[in-house]
N, C-alpha and C. Protein backbone atom coordinates (compact mmCIF):
# COMPACT_ATOMS: atom_id res chain seq x y z
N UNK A 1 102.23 54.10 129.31
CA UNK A 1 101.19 53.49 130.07
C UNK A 1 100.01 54.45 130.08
N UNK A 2 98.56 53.81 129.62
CA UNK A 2 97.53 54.89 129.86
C UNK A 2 97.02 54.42 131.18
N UNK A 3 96.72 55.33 131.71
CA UNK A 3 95.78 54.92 133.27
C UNK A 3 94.27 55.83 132.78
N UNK A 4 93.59 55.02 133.70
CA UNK A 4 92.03 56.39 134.10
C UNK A 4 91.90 55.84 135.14
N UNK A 5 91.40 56.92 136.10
CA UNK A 5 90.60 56.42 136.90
C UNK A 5 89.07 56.88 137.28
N UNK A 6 88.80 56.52 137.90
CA UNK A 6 87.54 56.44 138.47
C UNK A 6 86.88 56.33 139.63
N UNK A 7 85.36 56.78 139.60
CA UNK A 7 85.03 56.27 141.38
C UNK A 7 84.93 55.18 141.36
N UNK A 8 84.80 54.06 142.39
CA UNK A 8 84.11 52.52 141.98
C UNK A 8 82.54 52.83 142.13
N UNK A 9 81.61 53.46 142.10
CA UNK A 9 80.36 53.56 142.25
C UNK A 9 80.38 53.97 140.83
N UNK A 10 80.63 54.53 139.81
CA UNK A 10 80.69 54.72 138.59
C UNK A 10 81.23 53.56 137.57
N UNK A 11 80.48 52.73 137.54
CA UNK A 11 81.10 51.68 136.42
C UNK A 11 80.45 52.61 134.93
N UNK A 12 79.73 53.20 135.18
CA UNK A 12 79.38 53.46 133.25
C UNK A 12 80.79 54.33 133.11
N UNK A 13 81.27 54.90 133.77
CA UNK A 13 82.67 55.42 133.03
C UNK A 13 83.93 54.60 132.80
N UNK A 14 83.61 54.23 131.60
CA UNK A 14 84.71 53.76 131.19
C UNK A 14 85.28 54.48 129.92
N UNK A 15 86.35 53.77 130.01
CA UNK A 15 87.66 54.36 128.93
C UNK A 15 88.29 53.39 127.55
N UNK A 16 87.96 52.88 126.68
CA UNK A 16 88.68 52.32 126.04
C UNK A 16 89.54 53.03 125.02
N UNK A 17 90.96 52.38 125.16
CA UNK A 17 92.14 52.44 124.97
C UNK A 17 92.86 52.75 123.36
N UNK A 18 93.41 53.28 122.98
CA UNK A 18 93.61 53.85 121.74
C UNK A 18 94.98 52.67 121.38
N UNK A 19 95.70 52.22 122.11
CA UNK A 19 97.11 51.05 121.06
C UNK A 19 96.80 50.46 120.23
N UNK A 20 95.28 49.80 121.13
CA UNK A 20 94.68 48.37 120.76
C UNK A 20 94.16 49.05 119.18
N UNK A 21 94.21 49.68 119.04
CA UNK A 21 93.19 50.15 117.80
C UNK A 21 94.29 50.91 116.57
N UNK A 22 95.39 51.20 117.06
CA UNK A 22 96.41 51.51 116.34
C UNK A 22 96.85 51.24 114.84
N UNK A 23 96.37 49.80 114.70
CA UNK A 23 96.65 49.05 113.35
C UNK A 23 95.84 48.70 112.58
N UNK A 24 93.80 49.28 113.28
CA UNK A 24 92.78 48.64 112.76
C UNK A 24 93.29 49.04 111.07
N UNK A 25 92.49 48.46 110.15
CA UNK A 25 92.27 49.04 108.87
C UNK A 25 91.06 50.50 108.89
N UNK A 26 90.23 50.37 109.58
CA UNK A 26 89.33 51.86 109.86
C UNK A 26 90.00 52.71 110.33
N UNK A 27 91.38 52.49 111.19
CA UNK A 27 92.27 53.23 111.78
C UNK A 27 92.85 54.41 110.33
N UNK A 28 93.46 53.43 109.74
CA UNK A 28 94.40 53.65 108.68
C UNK A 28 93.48 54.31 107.51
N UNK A 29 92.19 54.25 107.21
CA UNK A 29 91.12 53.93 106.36
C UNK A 29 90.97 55.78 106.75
N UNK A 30 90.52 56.00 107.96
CA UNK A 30 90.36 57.16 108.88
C UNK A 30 91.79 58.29 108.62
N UNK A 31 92.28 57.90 108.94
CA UNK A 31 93.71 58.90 108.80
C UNK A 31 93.90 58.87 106.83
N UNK A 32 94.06 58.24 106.34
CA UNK A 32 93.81 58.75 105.00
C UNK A 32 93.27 59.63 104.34
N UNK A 33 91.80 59.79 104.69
CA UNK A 33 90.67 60.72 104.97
C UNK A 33 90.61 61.78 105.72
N UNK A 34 91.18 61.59 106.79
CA UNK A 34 91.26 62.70 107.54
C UNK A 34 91.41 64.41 106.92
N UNK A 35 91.33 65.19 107.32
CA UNK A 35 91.82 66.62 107.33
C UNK A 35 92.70 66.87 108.46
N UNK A 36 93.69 67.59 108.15
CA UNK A 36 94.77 68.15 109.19
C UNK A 36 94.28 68.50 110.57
N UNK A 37 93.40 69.13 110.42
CA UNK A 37 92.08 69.56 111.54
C UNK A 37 91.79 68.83 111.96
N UNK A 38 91.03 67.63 111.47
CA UNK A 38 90.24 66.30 112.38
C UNK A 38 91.86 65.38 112.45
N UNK A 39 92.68 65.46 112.20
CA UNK A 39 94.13 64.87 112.72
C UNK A 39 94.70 65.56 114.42
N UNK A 40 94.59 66.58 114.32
CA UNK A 40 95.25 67.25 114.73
C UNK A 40 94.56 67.73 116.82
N UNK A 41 92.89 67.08 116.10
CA UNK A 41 92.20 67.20 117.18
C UNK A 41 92.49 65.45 118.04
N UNK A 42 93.41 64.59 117.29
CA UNK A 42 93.72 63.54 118.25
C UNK A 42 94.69 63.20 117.92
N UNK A 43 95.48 64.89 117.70
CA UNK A 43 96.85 64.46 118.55
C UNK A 43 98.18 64.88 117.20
N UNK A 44 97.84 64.49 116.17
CA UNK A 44 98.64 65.13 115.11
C UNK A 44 98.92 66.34 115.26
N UNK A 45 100.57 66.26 115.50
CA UNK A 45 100.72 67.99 114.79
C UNK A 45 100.57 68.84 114.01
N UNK A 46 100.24 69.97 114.20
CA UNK A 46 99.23 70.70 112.88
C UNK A 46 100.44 71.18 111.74
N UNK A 47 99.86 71.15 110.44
CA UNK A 47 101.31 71.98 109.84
C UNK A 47 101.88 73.00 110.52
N UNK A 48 103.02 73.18 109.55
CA UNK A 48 103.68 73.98 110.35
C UNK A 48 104.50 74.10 111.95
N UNK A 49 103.79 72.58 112.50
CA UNK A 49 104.47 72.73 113.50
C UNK A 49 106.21 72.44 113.59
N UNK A 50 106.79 72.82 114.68
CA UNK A 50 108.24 72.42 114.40
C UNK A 50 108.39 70.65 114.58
N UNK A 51 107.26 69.63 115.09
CA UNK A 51 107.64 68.70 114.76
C UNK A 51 107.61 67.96 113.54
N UNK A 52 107.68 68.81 112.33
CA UNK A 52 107.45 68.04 111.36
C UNK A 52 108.68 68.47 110.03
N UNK A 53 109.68 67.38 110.33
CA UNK A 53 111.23 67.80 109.82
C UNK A 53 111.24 66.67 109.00
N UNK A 54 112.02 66.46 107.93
CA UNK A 54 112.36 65.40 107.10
C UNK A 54 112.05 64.08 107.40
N UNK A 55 112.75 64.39 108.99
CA UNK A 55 112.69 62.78 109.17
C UNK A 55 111.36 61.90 109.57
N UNK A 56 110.51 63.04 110.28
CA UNK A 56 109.36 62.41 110.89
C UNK A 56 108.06 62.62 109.90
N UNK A 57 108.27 63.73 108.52
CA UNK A 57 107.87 63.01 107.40
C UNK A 57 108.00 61.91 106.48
N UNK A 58 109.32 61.33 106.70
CA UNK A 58 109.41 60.42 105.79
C UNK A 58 108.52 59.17 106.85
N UNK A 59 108.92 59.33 108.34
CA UNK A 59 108.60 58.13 109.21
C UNK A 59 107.11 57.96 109.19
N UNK A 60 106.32 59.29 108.98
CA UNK A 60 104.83 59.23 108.73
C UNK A 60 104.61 58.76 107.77
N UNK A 61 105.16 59.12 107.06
CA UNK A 61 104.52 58.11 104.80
C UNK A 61 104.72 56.88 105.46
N UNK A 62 105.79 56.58 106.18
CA UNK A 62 105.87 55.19 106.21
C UNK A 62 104.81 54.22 106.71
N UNK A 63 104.45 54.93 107.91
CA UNK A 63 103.33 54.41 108.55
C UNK A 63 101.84 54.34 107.99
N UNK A 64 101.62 55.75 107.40
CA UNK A 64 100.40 55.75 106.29
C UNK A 64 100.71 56.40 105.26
N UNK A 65 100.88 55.14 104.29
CA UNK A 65 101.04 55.50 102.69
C UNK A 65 99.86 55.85 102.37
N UNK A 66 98.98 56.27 103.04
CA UNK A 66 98.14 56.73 101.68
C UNK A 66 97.36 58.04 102.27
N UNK A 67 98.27 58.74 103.32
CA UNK A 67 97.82 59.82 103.94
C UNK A 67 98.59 60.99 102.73
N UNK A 68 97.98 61.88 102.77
CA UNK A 68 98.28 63.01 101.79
C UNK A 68 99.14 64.12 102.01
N UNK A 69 100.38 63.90 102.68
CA UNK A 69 101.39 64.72 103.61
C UNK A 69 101.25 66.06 102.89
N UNK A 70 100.50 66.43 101.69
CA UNK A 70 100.84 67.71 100.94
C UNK A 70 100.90 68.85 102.02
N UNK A 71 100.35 69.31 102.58
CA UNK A 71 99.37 70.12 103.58
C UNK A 71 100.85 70.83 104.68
N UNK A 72 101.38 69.60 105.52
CA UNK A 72 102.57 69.10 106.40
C UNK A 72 103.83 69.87 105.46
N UNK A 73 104.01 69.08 104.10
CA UNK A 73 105.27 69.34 103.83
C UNK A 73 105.01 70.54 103.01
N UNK A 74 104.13 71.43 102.60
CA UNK A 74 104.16 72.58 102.63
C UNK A 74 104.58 73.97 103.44
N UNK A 75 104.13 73.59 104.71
CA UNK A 75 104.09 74.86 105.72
C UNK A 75 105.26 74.63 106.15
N UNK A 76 106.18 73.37 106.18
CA UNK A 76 107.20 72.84 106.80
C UNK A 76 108.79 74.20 106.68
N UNK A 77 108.48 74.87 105.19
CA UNK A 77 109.37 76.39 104.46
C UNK A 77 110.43 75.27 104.27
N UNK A 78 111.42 76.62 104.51
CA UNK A 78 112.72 76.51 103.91
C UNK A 78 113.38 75.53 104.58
N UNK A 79 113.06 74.96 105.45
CA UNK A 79 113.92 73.99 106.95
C UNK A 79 114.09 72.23 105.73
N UNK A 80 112.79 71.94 104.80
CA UNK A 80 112.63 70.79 104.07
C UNK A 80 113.66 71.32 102.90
């Protein structure tokens, strides 16, 4: 669940929501393109991190085939 809140005297702050946007094609279009760096600043783990094991590389190709895991399954060592 995402929440924000707010004052009610502040309507210009608003928040729109990242799910809804999950599946755009600019979504997918974006993460292809991306750099590990501009990934990583919303939310991707950076190489090397320990979340990135066989399985949650293969589960990422799955999701974006046309992201360039080279980077990920490099730093990943001896554990892949």
């Amino acid at each position: 669940m995402h929440l924000s809140y707010r004052p009610a005297a502040a309507e210009w702050a608003q928040r729109k929501g990242w799910p809804d946007r999950s599946h755009d094609a600019a979504w997918y279009h974006f993460v292809d393109e991306a750099t590990p760096r501009q990934l990583a600043v919303l939310g991707f783990p950076p190489p090397g991190h320990a979340f990135w094991t066989p399985a949650t590389l293969s589960a990422v190709a799955l999701r974006y085939p046309g992201l360039d895991l080279t980077p990920w399954r490099d730093s990943a060592g001896p554990r892949l």
